[in-house]
C-alpha atoms as a PDB file:
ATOM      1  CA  UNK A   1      93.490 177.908 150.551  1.00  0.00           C
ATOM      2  CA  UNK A   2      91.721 181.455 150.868  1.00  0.00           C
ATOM      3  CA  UNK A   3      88.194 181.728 152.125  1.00  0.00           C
ATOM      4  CA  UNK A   4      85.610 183.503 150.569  1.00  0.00           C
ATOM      5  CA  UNK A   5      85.372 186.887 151.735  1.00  0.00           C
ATOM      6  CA  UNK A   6      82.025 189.199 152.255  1.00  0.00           C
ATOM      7  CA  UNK A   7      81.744 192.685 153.299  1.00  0.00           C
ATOM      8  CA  UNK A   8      78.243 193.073 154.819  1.00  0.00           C
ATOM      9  CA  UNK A   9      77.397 196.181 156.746  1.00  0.00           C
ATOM     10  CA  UNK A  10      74.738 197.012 159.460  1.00  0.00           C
ATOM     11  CA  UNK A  11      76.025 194.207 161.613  1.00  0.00           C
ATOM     12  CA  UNK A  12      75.706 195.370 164.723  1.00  0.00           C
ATOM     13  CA  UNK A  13      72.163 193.836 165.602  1.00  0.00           C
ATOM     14  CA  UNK A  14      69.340 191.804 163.929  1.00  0.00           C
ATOM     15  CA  UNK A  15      69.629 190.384 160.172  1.00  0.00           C
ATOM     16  CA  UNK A  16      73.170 191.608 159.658  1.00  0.00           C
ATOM     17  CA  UNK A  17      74.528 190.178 163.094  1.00  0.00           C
ATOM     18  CA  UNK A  18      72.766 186.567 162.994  1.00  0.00           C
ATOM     19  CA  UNK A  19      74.090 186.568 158.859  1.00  0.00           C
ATOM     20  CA  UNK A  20      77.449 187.515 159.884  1.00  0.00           C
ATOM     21  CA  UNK A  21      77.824 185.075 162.047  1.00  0.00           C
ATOM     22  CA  UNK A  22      75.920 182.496 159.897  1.00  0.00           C
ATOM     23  CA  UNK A  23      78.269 183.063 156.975  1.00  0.00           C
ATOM     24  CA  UNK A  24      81.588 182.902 159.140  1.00  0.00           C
ATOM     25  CA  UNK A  25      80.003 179.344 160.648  1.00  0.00           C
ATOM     26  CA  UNK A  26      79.639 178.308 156.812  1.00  0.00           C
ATOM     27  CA  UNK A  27      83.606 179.160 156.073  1.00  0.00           C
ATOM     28  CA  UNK A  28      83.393 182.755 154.624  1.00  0.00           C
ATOM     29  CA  UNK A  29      85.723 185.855 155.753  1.00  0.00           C
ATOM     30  CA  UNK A  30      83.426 188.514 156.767  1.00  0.00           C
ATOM     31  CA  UNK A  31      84.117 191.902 157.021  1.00  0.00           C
ATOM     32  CA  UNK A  32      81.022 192.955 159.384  1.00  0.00           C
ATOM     33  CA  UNK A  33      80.259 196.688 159.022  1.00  0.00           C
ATOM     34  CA  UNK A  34      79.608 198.426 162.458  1.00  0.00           C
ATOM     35  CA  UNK A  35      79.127 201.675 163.714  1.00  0.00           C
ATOM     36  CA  UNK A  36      80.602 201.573 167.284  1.00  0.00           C
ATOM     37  CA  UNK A  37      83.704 200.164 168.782  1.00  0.00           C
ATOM     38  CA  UNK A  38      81.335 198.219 171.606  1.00  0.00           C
ATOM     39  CA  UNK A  39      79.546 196.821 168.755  1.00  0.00           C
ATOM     40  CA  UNK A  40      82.557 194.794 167.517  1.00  0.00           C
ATOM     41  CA  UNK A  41      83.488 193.930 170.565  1.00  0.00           C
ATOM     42  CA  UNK A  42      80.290 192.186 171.110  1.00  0.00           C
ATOM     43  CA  UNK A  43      79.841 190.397 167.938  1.00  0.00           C
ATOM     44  CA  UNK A  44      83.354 188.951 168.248  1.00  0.00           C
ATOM     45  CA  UNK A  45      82.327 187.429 171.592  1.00  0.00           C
ATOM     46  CA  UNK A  46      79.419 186.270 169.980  1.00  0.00           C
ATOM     47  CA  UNK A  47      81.172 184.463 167.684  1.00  0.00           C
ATOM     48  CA  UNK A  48      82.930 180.917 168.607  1.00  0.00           C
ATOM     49  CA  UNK A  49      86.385 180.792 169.473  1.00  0.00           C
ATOM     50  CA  UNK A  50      87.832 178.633 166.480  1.00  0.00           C
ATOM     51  CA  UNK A  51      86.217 180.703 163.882  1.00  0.00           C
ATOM     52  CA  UNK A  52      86.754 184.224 165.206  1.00  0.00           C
ATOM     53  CA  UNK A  53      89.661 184.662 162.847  1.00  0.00           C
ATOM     54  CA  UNK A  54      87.405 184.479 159.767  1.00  0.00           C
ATOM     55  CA  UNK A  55      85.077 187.662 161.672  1.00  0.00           C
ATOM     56  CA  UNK A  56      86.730 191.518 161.077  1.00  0.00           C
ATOM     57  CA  UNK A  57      84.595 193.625 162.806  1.00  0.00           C
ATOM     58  CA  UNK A  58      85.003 197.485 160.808  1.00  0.00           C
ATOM     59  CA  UNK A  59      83.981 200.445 161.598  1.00  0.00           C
ATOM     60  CA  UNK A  60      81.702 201.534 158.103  1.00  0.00           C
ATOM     61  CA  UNK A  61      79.178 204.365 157.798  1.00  0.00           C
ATOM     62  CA  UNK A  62      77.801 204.019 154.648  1.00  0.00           C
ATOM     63  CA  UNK A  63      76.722 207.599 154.494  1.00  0.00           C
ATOM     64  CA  UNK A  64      80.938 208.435 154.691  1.00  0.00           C
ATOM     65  CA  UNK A  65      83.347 207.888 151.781  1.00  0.00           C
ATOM     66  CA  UNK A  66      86.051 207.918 153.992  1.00  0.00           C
ATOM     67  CA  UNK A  67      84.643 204.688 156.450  1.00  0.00           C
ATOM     68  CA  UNK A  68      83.954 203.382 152.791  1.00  0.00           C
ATOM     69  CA  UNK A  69      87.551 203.885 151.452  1.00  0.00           C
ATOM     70  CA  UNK A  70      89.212 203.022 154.744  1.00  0.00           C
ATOM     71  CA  UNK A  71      87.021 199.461 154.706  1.00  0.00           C
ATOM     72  CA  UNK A  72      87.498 198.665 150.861  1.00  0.00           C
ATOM     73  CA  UNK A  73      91.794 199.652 151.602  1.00  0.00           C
ATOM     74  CA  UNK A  74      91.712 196.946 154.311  1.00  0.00           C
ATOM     75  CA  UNK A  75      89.930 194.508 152.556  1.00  0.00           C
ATOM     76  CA  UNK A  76      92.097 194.424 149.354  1.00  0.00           C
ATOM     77  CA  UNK A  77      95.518 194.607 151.727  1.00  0.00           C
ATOM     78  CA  UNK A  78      93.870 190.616 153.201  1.00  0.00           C
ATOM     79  CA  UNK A  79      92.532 189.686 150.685  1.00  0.00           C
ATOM     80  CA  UNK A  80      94.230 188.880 147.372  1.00  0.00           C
ATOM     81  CA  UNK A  81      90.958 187.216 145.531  1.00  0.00           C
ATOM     82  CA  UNK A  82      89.237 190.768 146.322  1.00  0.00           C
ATOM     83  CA  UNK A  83      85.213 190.220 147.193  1.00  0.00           C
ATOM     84  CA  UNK A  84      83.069 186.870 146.865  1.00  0.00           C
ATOM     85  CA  UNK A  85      80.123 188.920 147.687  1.00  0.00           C
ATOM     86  CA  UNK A  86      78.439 192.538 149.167  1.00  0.00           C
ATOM     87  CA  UNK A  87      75.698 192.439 151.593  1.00  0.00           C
ATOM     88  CA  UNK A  88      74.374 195.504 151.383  1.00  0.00           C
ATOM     89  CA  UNK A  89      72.412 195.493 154.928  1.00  0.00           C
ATOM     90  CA  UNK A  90      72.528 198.775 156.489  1.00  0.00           C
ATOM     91  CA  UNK A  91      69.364 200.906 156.692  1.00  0.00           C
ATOM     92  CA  UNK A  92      66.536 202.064 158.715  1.00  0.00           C
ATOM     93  CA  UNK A  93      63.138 203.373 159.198  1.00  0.00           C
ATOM     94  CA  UNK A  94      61.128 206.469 159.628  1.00  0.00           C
ATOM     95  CA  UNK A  95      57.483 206.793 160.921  1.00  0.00           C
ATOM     96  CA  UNK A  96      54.992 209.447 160.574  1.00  0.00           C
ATOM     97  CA  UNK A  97      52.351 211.214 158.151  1.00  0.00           C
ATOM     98  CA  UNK A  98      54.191 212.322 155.269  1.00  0.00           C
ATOM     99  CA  UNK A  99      52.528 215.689 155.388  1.00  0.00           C
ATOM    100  CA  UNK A 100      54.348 216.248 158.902  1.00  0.00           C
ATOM    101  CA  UNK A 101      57.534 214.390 158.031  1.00  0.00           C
ATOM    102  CA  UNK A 102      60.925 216.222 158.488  1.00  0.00           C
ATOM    103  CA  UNK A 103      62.486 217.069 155.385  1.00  0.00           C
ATOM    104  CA  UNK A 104      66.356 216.614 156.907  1.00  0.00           C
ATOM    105  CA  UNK A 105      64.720 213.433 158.669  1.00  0.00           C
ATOM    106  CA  UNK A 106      63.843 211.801 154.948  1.00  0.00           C
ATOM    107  CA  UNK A 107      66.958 212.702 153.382  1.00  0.00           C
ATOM    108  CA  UNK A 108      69.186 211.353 156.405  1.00  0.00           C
ATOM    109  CA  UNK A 109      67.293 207.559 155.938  1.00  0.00           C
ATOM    110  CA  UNK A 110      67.647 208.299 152.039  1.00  0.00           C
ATOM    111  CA  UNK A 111      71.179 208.640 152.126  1.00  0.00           C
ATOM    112  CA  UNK A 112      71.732 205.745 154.073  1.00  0.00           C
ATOM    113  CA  UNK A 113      69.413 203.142 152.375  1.00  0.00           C
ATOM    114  CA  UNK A 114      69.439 204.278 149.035  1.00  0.00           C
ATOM    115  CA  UNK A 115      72.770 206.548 148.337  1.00  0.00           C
ATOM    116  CA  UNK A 116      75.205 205.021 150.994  1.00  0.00           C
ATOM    117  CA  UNK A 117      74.232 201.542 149.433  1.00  0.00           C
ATOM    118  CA  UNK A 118      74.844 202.688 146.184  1.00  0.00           C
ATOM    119  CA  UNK A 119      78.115 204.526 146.896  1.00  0.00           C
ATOM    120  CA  UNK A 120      79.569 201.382 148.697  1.00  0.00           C
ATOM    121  CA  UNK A 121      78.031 199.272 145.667  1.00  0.00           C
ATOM    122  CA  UNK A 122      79.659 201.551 143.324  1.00  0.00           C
ATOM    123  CA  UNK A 123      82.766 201.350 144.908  1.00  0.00           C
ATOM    124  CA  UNK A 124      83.407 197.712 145.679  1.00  0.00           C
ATOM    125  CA  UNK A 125      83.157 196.552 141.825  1.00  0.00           C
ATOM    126  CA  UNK A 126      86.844 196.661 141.615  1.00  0.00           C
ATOM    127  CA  UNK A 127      86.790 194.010 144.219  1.00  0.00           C
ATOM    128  CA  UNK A 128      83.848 192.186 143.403  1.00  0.00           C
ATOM    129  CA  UNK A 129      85.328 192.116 139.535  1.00  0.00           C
ATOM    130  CA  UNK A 130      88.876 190.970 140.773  1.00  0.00           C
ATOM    131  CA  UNK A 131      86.960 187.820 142.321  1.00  0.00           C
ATOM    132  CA  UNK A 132      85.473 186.748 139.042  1.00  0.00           C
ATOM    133  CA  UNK A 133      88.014 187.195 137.039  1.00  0.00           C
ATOM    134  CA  UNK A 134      90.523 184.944 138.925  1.00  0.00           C
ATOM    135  CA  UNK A 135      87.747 182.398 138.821  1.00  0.00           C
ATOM    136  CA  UNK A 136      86.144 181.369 136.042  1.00  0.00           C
ATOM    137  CA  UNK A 137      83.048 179.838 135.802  1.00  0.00           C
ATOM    138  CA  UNK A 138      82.179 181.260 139.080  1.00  0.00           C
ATOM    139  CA  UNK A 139      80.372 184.888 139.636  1.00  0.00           C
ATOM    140  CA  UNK A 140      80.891 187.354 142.370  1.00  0.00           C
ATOM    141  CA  UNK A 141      77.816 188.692 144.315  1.00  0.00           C
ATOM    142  CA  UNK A 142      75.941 192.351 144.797  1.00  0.00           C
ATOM    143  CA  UNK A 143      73.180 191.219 147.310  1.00  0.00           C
ATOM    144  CA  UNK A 144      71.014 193.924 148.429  1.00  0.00           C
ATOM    145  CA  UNK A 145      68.415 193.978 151.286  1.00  0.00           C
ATOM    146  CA  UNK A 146      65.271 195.518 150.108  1.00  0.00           C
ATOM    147  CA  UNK A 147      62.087 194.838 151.553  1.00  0.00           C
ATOM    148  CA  UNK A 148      58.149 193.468 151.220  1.00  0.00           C
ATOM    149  CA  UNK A 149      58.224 197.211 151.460  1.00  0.00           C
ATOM    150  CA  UNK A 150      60.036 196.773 147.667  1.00  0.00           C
ATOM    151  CA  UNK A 151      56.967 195.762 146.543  1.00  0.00           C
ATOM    152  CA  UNK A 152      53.693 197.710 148.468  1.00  0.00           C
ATOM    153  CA  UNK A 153      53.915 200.671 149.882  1.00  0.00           C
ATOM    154  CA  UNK A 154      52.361 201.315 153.504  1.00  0.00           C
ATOM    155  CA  UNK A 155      51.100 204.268 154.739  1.00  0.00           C
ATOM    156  CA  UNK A 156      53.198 206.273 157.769  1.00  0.00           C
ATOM    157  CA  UNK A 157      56.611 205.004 156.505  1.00  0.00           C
ATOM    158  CA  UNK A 158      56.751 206.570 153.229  1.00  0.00           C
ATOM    159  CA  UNK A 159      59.825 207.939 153.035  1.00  0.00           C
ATOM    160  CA  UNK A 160      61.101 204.143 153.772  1.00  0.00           C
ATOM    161  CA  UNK A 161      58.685 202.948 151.253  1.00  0.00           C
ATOM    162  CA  UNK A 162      60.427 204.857 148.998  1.00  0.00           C
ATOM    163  CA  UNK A 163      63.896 203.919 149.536  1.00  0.00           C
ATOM    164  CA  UNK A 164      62.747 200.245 149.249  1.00  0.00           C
ATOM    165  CA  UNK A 165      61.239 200.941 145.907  1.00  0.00           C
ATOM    166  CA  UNK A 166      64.454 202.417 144.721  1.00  0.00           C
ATOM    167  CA  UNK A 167      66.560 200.194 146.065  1.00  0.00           C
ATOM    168  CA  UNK A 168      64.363 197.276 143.786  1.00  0.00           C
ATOM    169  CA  UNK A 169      64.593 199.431 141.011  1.00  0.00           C
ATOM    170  CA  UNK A 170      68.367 199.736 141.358  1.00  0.00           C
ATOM    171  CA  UNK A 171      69.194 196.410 141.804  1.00  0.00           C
ATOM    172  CA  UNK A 172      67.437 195.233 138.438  1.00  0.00           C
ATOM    173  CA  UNK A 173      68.928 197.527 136.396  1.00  0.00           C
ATOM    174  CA  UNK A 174      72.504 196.952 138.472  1.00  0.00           C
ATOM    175  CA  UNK A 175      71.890 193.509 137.616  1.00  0.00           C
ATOM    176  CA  UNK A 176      71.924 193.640 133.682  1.00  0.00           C
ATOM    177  CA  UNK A 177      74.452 196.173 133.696  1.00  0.00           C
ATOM    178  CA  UNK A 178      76.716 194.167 135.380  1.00  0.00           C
ATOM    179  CA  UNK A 179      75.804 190.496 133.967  1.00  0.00           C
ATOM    180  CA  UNK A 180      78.416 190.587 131.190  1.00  0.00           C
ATOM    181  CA  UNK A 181      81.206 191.404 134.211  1.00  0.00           C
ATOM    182  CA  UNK A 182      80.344 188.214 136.270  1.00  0.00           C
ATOM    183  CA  UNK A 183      78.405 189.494 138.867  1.00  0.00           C
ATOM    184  CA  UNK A 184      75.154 188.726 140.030  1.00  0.00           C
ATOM    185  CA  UNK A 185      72.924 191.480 141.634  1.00  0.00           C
ATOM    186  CA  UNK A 186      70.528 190.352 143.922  1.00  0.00           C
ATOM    187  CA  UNK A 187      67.407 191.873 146.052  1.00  0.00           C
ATOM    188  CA  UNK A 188      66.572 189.872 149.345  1.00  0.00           C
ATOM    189  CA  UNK A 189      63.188 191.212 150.670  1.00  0.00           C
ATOM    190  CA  UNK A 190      62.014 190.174 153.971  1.00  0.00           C
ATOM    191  CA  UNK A 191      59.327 191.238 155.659  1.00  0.00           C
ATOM    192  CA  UNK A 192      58.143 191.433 159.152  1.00  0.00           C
ATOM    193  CA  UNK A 193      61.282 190.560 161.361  1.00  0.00           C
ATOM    194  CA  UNK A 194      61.447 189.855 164.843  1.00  0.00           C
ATOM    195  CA  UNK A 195      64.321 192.507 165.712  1.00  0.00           C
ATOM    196  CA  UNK A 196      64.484 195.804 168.272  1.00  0.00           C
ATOM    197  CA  UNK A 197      63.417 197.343 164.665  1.00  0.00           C
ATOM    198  CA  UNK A 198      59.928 196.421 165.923  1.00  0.00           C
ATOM    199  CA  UNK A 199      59.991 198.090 169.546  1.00  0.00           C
ATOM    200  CA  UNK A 200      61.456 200.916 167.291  1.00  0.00           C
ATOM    201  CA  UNK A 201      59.259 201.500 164.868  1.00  0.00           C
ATOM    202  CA  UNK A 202      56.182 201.461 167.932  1.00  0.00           C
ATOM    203  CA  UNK A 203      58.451 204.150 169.674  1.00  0.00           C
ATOM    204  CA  UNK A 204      58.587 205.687 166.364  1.00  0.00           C
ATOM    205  CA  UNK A 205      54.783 205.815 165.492  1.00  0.00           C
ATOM    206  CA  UNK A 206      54.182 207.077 169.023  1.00  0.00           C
ATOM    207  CA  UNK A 207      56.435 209.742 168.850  1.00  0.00           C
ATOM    208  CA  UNK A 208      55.368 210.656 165.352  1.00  0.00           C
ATOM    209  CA  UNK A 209      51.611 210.919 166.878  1.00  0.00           C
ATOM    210  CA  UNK A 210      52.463 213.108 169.677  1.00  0.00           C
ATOM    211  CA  UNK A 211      54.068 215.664 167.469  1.00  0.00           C
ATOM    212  CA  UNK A 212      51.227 215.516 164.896  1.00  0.00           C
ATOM    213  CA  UNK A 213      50.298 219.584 165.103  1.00  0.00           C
ATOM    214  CA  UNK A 214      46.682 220.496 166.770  1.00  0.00           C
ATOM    215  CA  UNK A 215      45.045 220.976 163.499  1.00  0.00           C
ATOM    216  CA  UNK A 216      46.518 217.466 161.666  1.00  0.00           C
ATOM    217  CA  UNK A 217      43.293 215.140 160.800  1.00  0.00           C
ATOM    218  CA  UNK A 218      41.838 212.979 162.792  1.00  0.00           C
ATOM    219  CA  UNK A 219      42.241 210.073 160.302  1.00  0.00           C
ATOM    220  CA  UNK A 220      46.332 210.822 160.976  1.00  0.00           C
ATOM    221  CA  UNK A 221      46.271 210.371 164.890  1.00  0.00           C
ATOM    222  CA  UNK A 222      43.629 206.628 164.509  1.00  0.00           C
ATOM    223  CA  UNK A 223      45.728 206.198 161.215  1.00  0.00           C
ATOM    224  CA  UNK A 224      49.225 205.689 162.882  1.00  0.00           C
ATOM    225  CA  UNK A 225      47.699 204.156 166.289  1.00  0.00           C
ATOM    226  CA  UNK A 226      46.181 201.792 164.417  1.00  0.00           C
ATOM    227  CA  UNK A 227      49.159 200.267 162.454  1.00  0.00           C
ATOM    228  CA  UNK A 228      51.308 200.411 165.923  1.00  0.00           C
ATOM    229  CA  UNK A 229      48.614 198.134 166.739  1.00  0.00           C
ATOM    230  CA  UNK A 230      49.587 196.335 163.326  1.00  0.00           C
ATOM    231  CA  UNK A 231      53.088 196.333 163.657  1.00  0.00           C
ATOM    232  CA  UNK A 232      52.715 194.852 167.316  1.00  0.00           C
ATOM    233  CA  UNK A 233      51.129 191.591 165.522  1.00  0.00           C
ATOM    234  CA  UNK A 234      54.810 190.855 164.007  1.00  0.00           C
ATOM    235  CA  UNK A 235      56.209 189.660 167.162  1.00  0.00           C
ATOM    236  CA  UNK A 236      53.644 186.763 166.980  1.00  0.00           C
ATOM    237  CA  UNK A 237      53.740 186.359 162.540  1.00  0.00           C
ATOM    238  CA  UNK A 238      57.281 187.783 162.012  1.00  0.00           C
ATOM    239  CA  UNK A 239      59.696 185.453 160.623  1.00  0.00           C
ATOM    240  CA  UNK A 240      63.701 185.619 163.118  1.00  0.00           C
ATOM    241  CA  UNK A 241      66.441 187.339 161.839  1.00  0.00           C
ATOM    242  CA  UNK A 242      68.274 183.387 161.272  1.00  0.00           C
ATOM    243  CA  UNK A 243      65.617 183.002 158.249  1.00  0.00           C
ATOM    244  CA  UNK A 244      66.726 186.178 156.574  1.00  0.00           C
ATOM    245  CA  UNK A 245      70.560 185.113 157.628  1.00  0.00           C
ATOM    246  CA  UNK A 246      69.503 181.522 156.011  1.00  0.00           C
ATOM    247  CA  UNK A 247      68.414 182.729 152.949  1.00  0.00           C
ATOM    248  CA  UNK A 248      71.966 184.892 152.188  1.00  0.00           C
ATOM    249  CA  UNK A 249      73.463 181.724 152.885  1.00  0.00           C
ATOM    250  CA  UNK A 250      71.965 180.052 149.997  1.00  0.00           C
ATOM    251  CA  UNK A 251      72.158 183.113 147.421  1.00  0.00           C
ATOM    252  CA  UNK A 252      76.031 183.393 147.898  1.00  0.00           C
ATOM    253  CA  UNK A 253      76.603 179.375 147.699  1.00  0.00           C
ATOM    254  CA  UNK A 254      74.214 179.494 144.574  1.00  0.00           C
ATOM    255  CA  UNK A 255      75.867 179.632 141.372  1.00  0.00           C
ATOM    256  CA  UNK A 256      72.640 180.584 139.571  1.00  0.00           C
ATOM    257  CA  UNK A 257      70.880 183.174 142.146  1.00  0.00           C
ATOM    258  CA  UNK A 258      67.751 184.347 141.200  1.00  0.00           C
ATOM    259  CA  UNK A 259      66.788 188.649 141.035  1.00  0.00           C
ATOM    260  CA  UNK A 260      64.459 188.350 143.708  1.00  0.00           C
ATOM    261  CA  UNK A 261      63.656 186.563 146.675  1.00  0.00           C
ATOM    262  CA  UNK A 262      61.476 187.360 149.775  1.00  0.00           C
ATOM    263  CA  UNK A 263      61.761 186.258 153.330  1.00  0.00           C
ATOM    264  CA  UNK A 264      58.956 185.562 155.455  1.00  0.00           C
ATOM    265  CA  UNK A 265      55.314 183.928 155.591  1.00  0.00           C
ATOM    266  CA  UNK A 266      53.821 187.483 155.890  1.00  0.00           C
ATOM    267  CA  UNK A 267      56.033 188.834 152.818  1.00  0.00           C
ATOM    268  CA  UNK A 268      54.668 186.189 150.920  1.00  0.00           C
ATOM    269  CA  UNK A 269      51.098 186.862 151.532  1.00  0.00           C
ATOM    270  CA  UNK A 270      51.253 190.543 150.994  1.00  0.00           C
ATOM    271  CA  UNK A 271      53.283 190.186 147.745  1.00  0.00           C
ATOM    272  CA  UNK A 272      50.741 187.032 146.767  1.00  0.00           C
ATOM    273  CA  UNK A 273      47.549 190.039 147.669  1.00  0.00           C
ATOM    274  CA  UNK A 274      49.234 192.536 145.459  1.00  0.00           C
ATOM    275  CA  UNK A 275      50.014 190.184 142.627  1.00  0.00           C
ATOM    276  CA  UNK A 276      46.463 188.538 142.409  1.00  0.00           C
ATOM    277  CA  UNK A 277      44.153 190.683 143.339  1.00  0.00           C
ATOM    278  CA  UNK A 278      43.055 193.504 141.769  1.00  0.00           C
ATOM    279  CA  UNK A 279      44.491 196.742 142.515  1.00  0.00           C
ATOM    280  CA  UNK A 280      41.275 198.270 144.070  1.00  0.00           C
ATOM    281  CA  UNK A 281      40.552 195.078 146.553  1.00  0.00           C
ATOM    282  CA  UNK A 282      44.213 195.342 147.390  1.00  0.00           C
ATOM    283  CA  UNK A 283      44.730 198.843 148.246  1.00  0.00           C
ATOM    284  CA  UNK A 284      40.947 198.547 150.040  1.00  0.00           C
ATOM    285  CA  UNK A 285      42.906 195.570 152.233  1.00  0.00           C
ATOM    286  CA  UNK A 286      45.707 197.659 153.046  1.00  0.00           C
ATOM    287  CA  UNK A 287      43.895 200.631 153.821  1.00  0.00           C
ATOM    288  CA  UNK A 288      41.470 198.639 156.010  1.00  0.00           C
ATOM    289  CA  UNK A 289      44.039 197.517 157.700  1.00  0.00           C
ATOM    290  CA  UNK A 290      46.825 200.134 157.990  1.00  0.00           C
ATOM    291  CA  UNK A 291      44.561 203.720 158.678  1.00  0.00           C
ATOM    292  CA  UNK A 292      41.887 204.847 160.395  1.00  0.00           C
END
């Protein structure tokens, strides 16, 4: 009997490694999207000897239709269902004052969170159709990781604020388009994770506040040394990649997923703040504790 098979990409490190590996533990065939040749070398070490067989390691820029093609070719060639599920995982950040943010800078992590997703989306339906209709009464899955940055957005990450919102805003509408064809489009938003995204992102707000120009406001330079300070603090509150991995794991084996679902005791909390309170005690919260 066939496994279920997932294509998930950005699985080099963090959420999409530990989920990768998750998923092949719990019976799928995963197709893990990675960048570099080391990188699948190392994941298929890190995966145990009697299930490496159900772990394919490809190489998959999301931001290139050909690593997309090339991917989706392979996967229909092994895999005569087509897809159980996408896990749409790739993505990154970028820190700074909007005013001083690089224009080529926002539309490089735009085409990767928002358009590469999409394009990859767009063209694994064929696949993700195929699945449903060879079994009925079950639904293939879209699942797409947005963020608590979905939801609220944070000053000094804008442009990532931004992609999250459109990814959210994508996914719903994905999700009744696509309803009547038997699959089931899903947003998984975590927030604070305890990955190398964190050391990155301080490396990134440090760098961003060296290059502010002589003349940027003060409230810029204590603005973004004050949420470095912030972002620090999810080492101690942020949830491990295993409870984002977790999650995926019961979204795919659900037959009835819900739109939505967020990861994380500080995700909670923030999307609690935003939904309760009102809007001027929220954004005075999040300014208090985000800027200068």
């Amino acid at each position: 009997m066939q496994t279920k098979t997932i294509l998930l990409t950005g699985a080099s490190t963090g959420i999409g490694r530990a989920s990768a590996l998750l998923l092949v533990d719990e019976g799928y065939t995963v197709f893990a999207g990675i960048r570099r040749t080391e990188d699948a070398e190392a994941l298929k070490n890190a995966c145990p000897v009697d299930r490496a067989s159900r772990l394919h390691p490809v190489l998959l820029d999301v931001t290139r239709e050909e690593d997309i093609r090339a991917a989706l070719a392979t996967i229909d060639e092994r895999s005569r269902d087509g897809l159980y599920a996408v896990v749409n995982n790739a993505g990154f950040n970028l820190n700074g004052a909007f005013e001083y943010t690089n224009e080529a800078d926002a539309r490089s992590l735009m085409e990767t969170n928002f358009f590469g997703l999409a394009g990859l989306s767009r063209a694994a339906l064929p696949l993700l159709r195929r699945y449903a209709a060879s079994h009925p009464g079950e639904t293939a899955k879209l699942v797409n990781i947005g963020s608590i940055g979905s939801y609220i957005g944070v000053p000094w990450e804008a442009y990532y604020h931004a992609s999250k919102f459109a990814v959210l805003g994508l996914s719903e509408a994905m999700r009744h388009e696509l309803w009547h064809e038997r699959v089931r489009v899903v947003t998984v938003c975590p927030g604070g994770i305890k990955t190398d995204f964190i050391p990155k992102t301080e490396r990134s707000l440090a760098a961003a506040n060296a290059q502010l120009p002589g003349d940027a406001p003060d409230s810029y330079r204590s603005g973004l040394a004050k949420f470095g300070e912030a972002v620090g603090k999810a080492t101690r509150f942020g949830a491990a990649p295993d409870a984002v991995a977790q999650r995926l794991r019961k979204v795919l084996a659900s037959k009835h997923p819900r739109s939505q679902y967020v990861v994380g005791m500080d995700a909670g909390l923030f999307l609690g703040m935003r939904r309760l309170l009102p809007e001027s005690w929220f954004h005075a919260v999040m300014r208090r504790q985000f800027t200068a």
